[in-house]
N, C-alpha and C. Protein backbone atom coordinates (compact mmCIF):
# COMPACT_ATOMS: atom_id res chain seq x y z
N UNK A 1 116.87 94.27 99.84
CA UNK A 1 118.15 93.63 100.08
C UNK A 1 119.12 94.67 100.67
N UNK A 2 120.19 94.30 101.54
CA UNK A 2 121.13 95.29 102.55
C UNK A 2 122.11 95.73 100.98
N UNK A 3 122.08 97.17 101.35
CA UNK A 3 123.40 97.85 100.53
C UNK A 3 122.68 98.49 99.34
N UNK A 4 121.31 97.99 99.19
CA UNK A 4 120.71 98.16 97.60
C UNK A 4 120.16 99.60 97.99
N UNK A 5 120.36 100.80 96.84
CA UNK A 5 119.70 101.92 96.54
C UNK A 5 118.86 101.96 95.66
N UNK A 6 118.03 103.04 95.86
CA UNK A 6 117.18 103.23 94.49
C UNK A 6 117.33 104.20 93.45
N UNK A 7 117.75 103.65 92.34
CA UNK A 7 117.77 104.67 91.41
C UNK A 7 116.95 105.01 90.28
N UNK A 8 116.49 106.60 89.92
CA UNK A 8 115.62 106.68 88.87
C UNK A 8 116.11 106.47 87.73
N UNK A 9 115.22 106.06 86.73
CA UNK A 9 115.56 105.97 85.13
C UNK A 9 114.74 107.22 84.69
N UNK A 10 115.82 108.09 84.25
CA UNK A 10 115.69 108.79 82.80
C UNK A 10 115.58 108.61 81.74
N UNK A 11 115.06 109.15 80.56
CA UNK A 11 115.45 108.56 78.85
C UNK A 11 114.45 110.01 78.77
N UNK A 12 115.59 109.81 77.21
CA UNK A 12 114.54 110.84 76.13
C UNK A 12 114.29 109.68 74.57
N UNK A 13 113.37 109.94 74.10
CA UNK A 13 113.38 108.82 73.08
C UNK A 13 113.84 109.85 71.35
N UNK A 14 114.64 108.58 70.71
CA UNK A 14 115.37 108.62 69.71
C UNK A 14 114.65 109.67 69.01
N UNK A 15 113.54 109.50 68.46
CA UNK A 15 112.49 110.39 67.29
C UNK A 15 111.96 111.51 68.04
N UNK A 16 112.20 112.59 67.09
CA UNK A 16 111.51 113.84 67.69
C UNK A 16 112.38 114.35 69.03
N UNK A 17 112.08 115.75 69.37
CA UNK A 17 112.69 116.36 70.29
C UNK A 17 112.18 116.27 71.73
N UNK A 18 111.31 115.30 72.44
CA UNK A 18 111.13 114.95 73.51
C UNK A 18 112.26 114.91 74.46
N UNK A 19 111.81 115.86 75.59
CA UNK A 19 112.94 115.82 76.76
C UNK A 19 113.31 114.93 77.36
N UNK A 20 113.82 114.68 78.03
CA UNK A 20 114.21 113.76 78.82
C UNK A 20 113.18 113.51 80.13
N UNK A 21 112.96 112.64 80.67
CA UNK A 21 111.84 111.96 81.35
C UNK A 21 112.05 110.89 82.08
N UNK A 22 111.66 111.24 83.50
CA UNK A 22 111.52 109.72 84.33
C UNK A 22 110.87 108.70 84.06
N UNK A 23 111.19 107.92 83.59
CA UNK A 23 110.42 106.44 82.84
C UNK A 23 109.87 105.43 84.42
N UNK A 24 111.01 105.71 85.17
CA UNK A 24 110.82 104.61 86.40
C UNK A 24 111.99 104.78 86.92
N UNK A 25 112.11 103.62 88.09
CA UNK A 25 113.09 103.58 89.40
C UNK A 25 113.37 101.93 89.73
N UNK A 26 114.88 101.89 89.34
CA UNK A 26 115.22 100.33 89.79
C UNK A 26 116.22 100.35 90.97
N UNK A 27 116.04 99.22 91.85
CA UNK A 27 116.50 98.77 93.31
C UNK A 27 118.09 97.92 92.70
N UNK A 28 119.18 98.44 93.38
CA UNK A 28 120.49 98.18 92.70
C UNK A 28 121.39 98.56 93.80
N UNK A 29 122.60 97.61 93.93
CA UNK A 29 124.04 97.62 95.09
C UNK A 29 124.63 98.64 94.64
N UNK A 30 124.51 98.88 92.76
CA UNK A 30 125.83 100.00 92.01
C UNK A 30 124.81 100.71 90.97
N UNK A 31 125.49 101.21 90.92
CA UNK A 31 125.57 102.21 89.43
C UNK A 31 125.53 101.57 88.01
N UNK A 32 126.52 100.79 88.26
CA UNK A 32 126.46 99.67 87.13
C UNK A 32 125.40 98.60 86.75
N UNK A 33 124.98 98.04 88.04
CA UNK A 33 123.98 96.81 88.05
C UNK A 33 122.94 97.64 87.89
N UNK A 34 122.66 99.27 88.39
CA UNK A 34 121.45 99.80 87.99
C UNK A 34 121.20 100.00 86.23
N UNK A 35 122.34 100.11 85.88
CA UNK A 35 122.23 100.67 84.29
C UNK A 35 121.87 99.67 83.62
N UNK A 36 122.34 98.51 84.29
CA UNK A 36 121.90 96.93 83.41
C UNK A 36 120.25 96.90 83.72
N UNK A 37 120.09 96.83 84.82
CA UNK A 37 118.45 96.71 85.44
C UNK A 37 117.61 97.51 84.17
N UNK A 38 117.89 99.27 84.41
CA UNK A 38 117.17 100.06 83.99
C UNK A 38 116.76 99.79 82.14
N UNK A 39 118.64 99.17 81.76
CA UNK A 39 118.58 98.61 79.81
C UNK A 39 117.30 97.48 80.07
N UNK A 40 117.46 96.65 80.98
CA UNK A 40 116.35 95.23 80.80
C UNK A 40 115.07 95.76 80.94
N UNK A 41 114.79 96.75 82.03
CA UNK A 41 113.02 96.67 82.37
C UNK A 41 112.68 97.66 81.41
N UNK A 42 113.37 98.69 80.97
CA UNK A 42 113.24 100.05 80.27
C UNK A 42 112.81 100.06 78.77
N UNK A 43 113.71 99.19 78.27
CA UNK A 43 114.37 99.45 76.83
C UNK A 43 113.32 98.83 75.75
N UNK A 44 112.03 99.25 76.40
CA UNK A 44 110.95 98.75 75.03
C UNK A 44 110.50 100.32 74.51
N UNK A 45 111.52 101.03 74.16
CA UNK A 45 111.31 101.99 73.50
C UNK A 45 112.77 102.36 72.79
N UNK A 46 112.76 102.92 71.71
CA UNK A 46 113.75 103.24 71.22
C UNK A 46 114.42 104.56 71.72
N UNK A 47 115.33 104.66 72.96
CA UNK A 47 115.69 105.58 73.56
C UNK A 47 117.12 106.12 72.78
N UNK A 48 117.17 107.54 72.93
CA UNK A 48 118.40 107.89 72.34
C UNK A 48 119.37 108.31 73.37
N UNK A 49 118.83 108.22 74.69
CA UNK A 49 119.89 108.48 75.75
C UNK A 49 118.95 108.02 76.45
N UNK A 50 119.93 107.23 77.73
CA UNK A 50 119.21 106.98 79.33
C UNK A 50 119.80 106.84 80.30
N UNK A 51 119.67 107.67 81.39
CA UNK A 51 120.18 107.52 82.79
C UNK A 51 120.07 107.22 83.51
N UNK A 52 120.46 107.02 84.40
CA UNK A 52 119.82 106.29 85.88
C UNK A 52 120.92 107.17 87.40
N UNK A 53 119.64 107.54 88.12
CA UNK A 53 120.59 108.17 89.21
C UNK A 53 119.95 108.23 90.18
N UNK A 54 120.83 107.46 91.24
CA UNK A 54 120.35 107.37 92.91
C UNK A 54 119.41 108.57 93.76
N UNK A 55 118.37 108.04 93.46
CA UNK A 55 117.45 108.56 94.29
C UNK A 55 117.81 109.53 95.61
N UNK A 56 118.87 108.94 95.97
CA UNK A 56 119.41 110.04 97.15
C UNK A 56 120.26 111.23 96.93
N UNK A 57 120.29 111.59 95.31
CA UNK A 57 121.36 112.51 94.87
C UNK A 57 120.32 113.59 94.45
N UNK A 58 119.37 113.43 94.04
CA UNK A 58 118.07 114.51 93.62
C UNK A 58 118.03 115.12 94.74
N UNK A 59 117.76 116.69 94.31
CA UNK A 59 117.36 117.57 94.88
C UNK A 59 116.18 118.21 95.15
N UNK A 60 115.30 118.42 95.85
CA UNK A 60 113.93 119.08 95.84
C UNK A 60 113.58 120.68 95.12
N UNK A 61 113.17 121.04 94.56
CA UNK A 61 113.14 122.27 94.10
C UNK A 61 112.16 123.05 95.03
N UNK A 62 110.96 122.00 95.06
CA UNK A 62 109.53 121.84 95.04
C UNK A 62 108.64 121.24 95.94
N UNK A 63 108.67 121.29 97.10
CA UNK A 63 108.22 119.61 97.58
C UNK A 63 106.98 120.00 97.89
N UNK A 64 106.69 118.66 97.35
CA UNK A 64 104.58 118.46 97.65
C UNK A 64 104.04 118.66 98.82
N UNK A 65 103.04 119.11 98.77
CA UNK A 65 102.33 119.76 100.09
C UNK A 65 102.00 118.23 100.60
């Protein structure tokens, strides 16, 4: 759809000291409608934080051969 970005989902889950982790990537106009997307498709885990951030804002450290 015109205007829509892609943004990744982050989370670290509630129990235990697990880092934070790309879970997946939802297609979204905002920031906002992504955070709703990422709570609906995401949230079958008990996360204690989760983010979501436009794919076009990541930086490469590393890039694959």
């Amino acid at each position: 759809m015109q205007g829509e970005e892609i943004y990744e989902v982050f989370a670290a889950r509630a129990e235990g000291a697990e880092p934070v982790k790309n879970v997946g990537a939802v297609r979204a106009r905002s920031s906002r409608e992504a955070a709703i997307f990422a709570h609906k498709l995401y949230d079958e885990w008990r996360w204690k934080e989760m983010f979501v951030v436009p794919r076009s804002a990541l930086i490469h450290v590393i890039r694959p051969a």
